[in-house]
PDB file of N, CA and C in Angstrom:
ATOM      1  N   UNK A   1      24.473  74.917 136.266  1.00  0.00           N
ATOM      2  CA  UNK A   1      24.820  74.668 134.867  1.00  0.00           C
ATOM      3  C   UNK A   1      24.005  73.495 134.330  1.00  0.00           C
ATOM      4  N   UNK A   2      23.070  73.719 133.022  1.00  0.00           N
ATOM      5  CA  UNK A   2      22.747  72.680 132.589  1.00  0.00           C
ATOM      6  C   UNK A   2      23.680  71.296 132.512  1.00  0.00           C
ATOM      7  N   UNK A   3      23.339  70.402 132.428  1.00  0.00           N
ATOM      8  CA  UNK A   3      23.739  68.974 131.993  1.00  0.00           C
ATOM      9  C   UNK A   3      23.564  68.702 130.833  1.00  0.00           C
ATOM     10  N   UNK A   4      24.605  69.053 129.956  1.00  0.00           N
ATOM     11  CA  UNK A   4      24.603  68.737 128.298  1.00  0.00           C
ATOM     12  C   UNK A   4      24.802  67.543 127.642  1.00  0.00           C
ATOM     13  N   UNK A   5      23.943  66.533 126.923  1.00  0.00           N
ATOM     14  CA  UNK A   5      24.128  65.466 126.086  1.00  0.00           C
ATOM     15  C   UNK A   5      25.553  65.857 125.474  1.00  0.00           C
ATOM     16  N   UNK A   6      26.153  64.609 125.499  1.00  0.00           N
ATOM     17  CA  UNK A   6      27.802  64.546 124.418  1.00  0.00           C
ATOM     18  C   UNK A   6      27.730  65.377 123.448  1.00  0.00           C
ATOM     19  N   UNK A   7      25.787  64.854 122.214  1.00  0.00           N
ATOM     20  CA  UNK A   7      25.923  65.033 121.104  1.00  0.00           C
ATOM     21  C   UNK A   7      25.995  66.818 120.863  1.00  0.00           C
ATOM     22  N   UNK A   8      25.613  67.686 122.255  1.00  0.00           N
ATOM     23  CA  UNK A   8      25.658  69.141 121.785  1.00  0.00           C
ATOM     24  C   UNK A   8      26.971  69.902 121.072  1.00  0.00           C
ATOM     25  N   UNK A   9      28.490  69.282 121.853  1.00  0.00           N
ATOM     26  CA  UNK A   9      29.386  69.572 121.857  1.00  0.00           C
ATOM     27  C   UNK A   9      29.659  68.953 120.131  1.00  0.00           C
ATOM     28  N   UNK A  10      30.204  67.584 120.040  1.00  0.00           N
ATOM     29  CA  UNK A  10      29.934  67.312 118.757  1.00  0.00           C
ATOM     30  C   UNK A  10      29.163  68.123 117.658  1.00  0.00           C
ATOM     31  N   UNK A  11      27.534  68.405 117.678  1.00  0.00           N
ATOM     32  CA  UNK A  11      27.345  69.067 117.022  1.00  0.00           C
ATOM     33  C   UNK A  11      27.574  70.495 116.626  1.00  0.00           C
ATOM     34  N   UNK A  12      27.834  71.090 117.430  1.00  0.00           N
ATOM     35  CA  UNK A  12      28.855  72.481 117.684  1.00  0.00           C
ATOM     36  C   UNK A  12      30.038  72.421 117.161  1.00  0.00           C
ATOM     37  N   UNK A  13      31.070  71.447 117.085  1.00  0.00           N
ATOM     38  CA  UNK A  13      31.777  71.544 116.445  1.00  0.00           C
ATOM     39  C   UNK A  13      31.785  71.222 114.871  1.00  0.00           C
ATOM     40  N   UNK A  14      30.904  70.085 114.746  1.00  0.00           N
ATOM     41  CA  UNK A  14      30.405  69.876 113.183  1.00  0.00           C
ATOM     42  C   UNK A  14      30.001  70.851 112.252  1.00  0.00           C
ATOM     43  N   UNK A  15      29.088  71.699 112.882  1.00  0.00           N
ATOM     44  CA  UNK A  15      28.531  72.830 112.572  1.00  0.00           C
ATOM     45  C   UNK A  15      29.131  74.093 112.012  1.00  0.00           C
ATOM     46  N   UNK A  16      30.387  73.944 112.806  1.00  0.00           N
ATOM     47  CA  UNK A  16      31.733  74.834 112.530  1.00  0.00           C
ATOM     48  C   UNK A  16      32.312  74.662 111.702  1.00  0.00           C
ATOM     49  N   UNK A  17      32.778  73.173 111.667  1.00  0.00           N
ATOM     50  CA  UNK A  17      34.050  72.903 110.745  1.00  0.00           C
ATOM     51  C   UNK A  17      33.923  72.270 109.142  1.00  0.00           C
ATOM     52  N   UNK A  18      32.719  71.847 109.345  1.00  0.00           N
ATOM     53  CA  UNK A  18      31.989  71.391 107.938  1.00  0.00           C
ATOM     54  C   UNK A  18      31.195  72.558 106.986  1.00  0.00           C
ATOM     55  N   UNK A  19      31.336  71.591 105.899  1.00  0.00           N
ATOM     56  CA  UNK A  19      30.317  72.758 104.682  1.00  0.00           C
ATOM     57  C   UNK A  19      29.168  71.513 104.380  1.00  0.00           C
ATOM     58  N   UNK A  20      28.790  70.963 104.801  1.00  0.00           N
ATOM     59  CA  UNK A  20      27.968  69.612 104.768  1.00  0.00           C
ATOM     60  C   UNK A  20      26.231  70.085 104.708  1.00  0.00           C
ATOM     61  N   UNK A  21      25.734  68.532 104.761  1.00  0.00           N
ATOM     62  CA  UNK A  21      24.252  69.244 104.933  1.00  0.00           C
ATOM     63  C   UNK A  21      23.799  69.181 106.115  1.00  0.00           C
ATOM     64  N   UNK A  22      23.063  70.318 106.329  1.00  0.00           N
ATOM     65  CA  UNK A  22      22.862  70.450 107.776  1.00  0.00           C
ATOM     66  C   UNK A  22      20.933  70.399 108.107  1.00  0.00           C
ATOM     67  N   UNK A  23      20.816  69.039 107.530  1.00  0.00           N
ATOM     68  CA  UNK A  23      19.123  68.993 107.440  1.00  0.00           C
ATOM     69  C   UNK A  23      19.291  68.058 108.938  1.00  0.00           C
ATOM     70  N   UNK A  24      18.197  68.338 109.458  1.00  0.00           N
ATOM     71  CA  UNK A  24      18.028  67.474 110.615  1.00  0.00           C
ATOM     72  C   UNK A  24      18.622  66.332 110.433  1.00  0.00           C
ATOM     73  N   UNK A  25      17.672  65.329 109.441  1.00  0.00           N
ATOM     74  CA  UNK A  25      17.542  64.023 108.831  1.00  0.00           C
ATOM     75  C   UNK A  25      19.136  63.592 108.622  1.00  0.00           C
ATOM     76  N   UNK A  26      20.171  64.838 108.209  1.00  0.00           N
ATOM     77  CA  UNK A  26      21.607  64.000 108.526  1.00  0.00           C
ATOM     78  C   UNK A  26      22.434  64.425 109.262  1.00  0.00           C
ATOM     79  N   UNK A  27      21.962  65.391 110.226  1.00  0.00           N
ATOM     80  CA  UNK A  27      22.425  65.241 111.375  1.00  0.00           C
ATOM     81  C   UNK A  27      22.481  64.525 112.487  1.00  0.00           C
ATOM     82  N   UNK A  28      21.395  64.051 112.118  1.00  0.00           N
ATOM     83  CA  UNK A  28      20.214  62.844 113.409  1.00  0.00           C
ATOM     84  C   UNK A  28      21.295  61.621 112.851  1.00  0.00           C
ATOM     85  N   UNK A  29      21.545  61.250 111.696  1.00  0.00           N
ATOM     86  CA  UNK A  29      22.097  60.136 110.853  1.00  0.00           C
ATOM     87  C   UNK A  29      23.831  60.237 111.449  1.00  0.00           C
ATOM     88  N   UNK A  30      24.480  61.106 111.729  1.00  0.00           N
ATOM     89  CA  UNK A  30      25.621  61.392 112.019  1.00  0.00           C
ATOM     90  C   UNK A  30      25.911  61.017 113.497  1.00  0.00           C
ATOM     91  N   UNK A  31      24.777  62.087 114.490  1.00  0.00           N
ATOM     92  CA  UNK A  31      24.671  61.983 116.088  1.00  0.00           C
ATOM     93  C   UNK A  31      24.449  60.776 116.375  1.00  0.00           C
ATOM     94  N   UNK A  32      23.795  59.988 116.030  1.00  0.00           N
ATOM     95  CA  UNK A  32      22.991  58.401 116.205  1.00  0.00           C
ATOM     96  C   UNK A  32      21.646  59.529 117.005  1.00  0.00           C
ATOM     97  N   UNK A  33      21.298  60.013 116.738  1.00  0.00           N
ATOM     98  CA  UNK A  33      19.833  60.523 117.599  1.00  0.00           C
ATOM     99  C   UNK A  33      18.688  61.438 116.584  1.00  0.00           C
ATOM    100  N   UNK A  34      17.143  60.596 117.075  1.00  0.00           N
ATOM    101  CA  UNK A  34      16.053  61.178 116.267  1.00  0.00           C
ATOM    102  C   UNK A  34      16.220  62.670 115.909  1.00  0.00           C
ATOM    103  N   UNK A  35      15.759  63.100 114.583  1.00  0.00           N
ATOM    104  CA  UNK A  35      15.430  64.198 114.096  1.00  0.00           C
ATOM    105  C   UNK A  35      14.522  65.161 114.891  1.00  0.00           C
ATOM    106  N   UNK A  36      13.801  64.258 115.252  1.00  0.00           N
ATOM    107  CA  UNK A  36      12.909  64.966 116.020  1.00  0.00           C
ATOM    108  C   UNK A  36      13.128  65.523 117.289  1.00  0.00           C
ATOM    109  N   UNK A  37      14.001  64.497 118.056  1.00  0.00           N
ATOM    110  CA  UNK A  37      14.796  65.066 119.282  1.00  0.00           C
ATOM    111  C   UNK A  37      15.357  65.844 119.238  1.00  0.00           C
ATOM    112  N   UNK A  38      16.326  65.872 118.265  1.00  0.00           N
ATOM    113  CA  UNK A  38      17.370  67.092 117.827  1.00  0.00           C
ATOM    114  C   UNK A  38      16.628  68.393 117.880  1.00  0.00           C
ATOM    115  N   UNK A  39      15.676  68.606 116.855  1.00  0.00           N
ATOM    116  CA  UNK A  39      15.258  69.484 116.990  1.00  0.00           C
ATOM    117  C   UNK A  39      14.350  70.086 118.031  1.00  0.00           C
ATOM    118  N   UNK A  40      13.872  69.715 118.762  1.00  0.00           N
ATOM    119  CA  UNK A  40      13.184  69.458 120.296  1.00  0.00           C
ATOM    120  C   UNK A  40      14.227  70.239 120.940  1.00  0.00           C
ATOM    121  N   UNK A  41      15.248  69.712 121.073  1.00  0.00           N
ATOM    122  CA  UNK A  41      16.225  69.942 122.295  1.00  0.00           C
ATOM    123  C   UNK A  41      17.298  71.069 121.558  1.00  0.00           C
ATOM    124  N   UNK A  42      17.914  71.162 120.250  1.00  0.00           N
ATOM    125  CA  UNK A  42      18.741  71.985 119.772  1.00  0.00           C
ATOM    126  C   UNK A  42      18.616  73.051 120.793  1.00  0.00           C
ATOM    127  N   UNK A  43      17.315  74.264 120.079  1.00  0.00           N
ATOM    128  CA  UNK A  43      17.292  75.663 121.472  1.00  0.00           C
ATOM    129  C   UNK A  43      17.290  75.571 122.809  1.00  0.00           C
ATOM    130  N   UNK A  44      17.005  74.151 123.269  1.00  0.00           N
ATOM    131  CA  UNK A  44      17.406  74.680 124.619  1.00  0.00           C
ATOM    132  C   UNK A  44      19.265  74.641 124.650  1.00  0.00           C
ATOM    133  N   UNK A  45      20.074  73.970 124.422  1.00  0.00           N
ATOM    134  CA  UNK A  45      21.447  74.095 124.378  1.00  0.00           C
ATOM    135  C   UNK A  45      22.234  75.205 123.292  1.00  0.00           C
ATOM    136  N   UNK A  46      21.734  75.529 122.387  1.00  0.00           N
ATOM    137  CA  UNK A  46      22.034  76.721 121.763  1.00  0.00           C
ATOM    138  C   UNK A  46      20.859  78.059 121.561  1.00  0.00           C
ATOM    139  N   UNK A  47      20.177  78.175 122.355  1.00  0.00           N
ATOM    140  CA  UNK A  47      18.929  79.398 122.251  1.00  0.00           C
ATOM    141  C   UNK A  47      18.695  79.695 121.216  1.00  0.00           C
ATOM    142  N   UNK A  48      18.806  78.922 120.086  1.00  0.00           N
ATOM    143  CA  UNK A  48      17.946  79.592 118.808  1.00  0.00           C
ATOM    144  C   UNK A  48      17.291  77.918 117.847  1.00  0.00           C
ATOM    145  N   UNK A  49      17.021  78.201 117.195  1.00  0.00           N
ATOM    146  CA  UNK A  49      16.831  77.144 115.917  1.00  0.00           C
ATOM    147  C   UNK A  49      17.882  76.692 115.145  1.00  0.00           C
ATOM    148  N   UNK A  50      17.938  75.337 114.846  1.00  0.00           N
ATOM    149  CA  UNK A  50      19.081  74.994 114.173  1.00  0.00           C
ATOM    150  C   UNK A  50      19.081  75.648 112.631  1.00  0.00           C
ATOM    151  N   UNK A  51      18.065  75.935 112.113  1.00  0.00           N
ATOM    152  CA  UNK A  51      18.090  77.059 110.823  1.00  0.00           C
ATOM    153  C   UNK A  51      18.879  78.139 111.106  1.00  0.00           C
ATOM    154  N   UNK A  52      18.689  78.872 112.303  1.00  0.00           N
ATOM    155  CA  UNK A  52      19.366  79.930 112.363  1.00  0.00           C
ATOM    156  C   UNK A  52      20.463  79.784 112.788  1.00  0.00           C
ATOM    157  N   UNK A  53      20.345  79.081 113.524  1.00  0.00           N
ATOM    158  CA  UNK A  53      22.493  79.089 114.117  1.00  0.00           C
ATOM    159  C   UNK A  53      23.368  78.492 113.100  1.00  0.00           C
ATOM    160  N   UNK A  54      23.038  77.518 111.968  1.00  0.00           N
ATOM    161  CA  UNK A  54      23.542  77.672 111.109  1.00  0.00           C
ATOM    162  C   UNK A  54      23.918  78.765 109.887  1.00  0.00           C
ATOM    163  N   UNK A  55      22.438  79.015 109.503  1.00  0.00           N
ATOM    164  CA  UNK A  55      22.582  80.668 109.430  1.00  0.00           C
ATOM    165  C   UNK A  55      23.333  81.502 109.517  1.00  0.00           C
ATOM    166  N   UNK A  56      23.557  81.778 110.877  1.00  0.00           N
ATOM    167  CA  UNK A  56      24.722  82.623 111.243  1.00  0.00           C
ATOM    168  C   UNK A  56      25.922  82.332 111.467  1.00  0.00           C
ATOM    169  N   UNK A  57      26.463  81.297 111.140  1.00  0.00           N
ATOM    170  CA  UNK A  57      27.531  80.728 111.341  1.00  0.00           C
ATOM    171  C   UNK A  57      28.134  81.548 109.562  1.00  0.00           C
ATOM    172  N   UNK A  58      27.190  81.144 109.229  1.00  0.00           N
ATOM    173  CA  UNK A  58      27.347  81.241 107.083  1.00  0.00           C
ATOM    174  C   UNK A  58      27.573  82.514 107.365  1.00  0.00           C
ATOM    175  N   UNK A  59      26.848  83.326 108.228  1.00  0.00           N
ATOM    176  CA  UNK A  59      26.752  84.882 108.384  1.00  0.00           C
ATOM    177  C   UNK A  59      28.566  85.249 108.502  1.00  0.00           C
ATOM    178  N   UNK A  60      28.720  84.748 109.452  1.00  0.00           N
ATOM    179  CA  UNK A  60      29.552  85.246 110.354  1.00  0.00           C
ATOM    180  C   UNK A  60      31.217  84.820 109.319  1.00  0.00           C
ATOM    181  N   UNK A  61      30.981  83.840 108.769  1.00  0.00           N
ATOM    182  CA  UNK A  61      31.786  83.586 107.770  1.00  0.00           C
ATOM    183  C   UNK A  61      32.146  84.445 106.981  1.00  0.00           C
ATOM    184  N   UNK A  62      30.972  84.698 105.857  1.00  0.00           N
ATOM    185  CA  UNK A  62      30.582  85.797 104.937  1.00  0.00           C
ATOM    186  C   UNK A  62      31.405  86.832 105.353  1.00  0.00           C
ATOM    187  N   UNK A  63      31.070  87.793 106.883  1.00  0.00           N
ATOM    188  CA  UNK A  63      31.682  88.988 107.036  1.00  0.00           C
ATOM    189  C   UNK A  63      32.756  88.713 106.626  1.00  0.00           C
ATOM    190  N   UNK A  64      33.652  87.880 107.609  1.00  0.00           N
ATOM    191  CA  UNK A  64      35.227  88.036 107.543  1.00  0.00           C
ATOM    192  C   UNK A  64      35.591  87.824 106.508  1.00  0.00           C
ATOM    193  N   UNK A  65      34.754  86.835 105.114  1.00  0.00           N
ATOM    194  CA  UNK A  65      35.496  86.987 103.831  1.00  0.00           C
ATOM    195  C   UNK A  65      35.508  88.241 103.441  1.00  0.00           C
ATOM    196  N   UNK A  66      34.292  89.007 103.489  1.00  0.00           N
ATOM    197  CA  UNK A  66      34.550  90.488 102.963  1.00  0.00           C
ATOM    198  C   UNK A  66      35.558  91.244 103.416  1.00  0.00           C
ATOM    199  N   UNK A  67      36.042  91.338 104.643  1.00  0.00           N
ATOM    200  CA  UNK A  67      36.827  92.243 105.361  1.00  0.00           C
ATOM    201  C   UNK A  67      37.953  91.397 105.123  1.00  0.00           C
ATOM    202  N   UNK A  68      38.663  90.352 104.364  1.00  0.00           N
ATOM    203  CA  UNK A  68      40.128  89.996 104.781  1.00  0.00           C
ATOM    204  C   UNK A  68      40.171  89.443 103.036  1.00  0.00           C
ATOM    205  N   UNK A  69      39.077  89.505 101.863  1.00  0.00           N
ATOM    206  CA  UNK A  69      39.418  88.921 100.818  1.00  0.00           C
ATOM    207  C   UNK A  69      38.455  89.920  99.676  1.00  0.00           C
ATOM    208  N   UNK A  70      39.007  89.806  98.419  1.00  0.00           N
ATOM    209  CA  UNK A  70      38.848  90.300  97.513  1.00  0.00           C
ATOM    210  C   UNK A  70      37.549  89.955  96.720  1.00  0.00           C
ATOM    211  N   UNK A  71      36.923  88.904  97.045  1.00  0.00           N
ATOM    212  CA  UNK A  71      35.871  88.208  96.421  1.00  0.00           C
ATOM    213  C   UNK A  71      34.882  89.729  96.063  1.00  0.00           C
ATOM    214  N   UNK A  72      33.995  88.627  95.442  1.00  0.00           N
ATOM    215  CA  UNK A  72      32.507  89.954  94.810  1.00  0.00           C
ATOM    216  C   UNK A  72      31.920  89.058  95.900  1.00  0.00           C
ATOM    217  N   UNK A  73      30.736  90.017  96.466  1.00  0.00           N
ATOM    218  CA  UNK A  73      29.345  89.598  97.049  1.00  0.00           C
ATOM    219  C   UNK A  73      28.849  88.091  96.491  1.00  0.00           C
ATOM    220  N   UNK A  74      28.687  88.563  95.364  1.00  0.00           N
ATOM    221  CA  UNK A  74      27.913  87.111  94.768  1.00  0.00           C
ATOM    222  C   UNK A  74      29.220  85.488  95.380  1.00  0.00           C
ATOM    223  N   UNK A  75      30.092  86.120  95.183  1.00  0.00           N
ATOM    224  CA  UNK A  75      31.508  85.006  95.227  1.00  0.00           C
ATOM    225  C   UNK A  75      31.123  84.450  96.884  1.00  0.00           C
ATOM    226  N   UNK A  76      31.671  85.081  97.651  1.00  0.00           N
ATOM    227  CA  UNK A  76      31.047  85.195  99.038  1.00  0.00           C
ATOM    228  C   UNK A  76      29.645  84.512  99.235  1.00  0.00           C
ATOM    229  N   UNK A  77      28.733  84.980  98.612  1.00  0.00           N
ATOM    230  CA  UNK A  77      27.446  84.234  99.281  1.00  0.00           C
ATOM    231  C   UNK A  77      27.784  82.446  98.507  1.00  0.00           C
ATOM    232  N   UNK A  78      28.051  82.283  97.816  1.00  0.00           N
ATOM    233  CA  UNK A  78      28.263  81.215  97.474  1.00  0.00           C
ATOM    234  C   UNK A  78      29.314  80.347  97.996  1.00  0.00           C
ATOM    235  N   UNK A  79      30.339  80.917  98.460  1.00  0.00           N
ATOM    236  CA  UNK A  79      31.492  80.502  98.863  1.00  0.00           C
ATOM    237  C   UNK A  79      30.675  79.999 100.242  1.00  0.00           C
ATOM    238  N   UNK A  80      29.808  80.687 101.083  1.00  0.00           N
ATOM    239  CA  UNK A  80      29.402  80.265 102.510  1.00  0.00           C
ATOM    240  C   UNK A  80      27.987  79.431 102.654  1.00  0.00           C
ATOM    241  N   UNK A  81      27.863  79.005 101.447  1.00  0.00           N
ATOM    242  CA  UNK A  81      26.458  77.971 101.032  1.00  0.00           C
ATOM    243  C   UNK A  81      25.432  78.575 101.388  1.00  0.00           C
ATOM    244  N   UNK A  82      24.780  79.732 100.462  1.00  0.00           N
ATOM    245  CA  UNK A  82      24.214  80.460 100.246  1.00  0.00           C
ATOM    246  C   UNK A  82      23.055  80.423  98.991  1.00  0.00           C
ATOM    247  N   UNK A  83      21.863  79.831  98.772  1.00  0.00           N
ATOM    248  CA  UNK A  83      21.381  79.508  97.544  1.00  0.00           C
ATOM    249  C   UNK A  83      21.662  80.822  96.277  1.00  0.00           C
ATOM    250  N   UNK A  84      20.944  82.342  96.538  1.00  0.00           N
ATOM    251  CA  UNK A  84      21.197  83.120  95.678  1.00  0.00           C
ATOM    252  C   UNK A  84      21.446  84.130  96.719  1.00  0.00           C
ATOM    253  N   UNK A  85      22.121  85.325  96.016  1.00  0.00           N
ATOM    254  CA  UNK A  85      22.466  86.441  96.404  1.00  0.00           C
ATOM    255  C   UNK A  85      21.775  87.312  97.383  1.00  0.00           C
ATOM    256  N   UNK A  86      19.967  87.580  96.710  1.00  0.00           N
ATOM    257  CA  UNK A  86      19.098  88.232  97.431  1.00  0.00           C
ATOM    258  C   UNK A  86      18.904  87.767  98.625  1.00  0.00           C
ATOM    259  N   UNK A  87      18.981  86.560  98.915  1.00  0.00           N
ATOM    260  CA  UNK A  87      18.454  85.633  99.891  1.00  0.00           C
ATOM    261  C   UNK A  87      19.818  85.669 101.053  1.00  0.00           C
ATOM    262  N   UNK A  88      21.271  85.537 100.632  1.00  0.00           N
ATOM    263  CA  UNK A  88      22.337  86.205 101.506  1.00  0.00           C
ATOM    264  C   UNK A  88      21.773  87.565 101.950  1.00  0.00           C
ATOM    265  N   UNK A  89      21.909  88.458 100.351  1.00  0.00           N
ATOM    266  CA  UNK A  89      22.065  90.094 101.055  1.00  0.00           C
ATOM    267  C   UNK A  89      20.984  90.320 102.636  1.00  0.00           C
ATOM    268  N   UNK A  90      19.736  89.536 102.291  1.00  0.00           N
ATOM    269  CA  UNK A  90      18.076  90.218 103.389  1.00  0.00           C
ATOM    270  C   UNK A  90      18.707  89.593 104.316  1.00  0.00           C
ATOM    271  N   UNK A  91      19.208  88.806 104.764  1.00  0.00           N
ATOM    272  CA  UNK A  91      19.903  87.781 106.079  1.00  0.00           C
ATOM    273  C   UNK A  91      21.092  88.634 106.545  1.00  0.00           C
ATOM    274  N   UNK A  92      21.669  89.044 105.616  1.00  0.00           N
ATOM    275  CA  UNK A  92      22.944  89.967 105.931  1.00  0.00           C
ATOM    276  C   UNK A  92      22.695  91.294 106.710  1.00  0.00           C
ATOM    277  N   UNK A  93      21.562  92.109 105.819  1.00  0.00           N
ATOM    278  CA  UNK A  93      21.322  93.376 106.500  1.00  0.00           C
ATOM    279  C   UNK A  93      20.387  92.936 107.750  1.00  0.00           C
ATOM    280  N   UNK A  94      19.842  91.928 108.071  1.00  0.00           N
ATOM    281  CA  UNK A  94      18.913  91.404 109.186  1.00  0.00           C
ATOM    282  C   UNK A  94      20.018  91.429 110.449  1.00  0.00           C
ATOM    283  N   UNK A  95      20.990  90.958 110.110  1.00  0.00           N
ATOM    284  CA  UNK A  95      21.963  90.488 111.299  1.00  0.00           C
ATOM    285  C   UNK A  95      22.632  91.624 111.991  1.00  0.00           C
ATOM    286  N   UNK A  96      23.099  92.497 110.451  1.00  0.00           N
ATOM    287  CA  UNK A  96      24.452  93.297 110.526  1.00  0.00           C
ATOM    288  C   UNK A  96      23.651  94.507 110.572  1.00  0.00           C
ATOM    289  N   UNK A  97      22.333  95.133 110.048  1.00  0.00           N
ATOM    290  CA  UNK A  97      22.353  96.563 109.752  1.00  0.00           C
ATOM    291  C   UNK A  97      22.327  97.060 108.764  1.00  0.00           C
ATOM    292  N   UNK A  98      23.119  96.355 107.900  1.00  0.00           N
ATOM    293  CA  UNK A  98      23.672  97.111 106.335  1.00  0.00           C
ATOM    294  C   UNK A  98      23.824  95.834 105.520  1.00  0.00           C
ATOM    295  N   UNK A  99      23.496  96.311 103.885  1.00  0.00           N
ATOM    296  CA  UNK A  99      23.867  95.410 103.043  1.00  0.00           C
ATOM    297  C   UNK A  99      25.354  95.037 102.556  1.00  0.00           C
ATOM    298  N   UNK A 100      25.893  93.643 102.674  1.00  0.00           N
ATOM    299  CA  UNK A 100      27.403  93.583 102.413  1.00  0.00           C
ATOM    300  C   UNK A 100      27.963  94.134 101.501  1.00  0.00           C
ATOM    301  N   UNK A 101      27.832  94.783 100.445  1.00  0.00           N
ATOM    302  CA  UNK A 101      28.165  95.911  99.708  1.00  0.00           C
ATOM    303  C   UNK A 101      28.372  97.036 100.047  1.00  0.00           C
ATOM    304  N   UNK A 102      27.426  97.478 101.142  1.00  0.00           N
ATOM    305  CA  UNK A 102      28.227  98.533 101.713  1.00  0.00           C
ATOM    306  C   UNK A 102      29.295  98.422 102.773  1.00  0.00           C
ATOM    307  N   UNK A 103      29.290  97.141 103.539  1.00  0.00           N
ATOM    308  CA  UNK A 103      30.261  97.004 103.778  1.00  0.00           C
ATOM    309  C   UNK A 103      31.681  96.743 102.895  1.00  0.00           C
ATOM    310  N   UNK A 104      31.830  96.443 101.538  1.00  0.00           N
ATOM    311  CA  UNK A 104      32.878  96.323 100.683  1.00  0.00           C
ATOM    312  C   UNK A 104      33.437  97.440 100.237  1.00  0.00           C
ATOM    313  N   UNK A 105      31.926  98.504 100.501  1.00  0.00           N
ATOM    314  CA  UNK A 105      32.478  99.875  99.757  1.00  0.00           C
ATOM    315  C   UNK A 105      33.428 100.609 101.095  1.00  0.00           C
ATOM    316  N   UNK A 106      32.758 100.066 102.109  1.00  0.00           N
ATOM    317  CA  UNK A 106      33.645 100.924 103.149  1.00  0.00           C
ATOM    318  C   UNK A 106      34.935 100.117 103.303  1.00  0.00           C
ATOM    319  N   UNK A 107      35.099  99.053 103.183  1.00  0.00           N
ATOM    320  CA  UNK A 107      36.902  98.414 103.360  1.00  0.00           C
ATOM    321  C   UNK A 107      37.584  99.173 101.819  1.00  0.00           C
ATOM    322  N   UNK A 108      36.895  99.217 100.716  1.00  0.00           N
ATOM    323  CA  UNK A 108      37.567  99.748  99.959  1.00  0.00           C
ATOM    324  C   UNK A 108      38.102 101.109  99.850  1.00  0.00           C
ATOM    325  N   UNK A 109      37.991 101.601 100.630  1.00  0.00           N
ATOM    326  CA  UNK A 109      38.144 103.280 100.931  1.00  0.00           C
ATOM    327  C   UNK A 109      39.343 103.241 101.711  1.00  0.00           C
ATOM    328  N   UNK A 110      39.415 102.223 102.425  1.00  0.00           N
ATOM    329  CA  UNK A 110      40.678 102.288 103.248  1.00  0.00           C
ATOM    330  C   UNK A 110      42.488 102.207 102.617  1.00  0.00           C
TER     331      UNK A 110
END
């Protein structure tokens, strides 16, 4: 088993529980540790880029608002700090397969 710095766990949970900014520069400011390190070391303790695992965190959010709430698409991408719509939907069908609209059309059938 790797040997994980404190700050991975911390940031894993930050990552989760916040709607904050998630630029290196204040994360590094939060951890007490360089930007540059952070990002150096992020993929090896989470296998991806800190762009993307945040990313998908927003992702993964997004779904379950669709499937458990009434919102519009647009409501949703914004609700999960999302700049515009197009820029959710191409990330959405990248992850999932399908655009979240069609996923709304299929909970609505039910």
């Amino acid at each position: 088993k790797v040997n994980r710095p404190s700050w991975v766990e911390e940031l894993r949970e930050f990552i989760h529980e916040e709607n904050a900014d998630f630029s290196l520069r204040n994360l590094g400011d939060i951890l007490q540790i360089h930007p540059t390190h952070l990002s150096r070391d992020f993929s090896r303790y989470f296998g991806t880029t800190l762009g993307n695992y945040v990313r998908l965190i927003k992702l993964n959010k997004a779904f379950g608002l669709l499937l458990t709430s009434k919102l519009s698409v647009t409501e949703v991408c914004y609700q999960c700090g999302f700049y515009d719509q197009s820029h959710f939907t191409k990330h959405f069908k990248q992850v999932y397969g399908f655009p979240p609209k069609q996923l709304q059309r299929q909970i609505s059938r039910r």
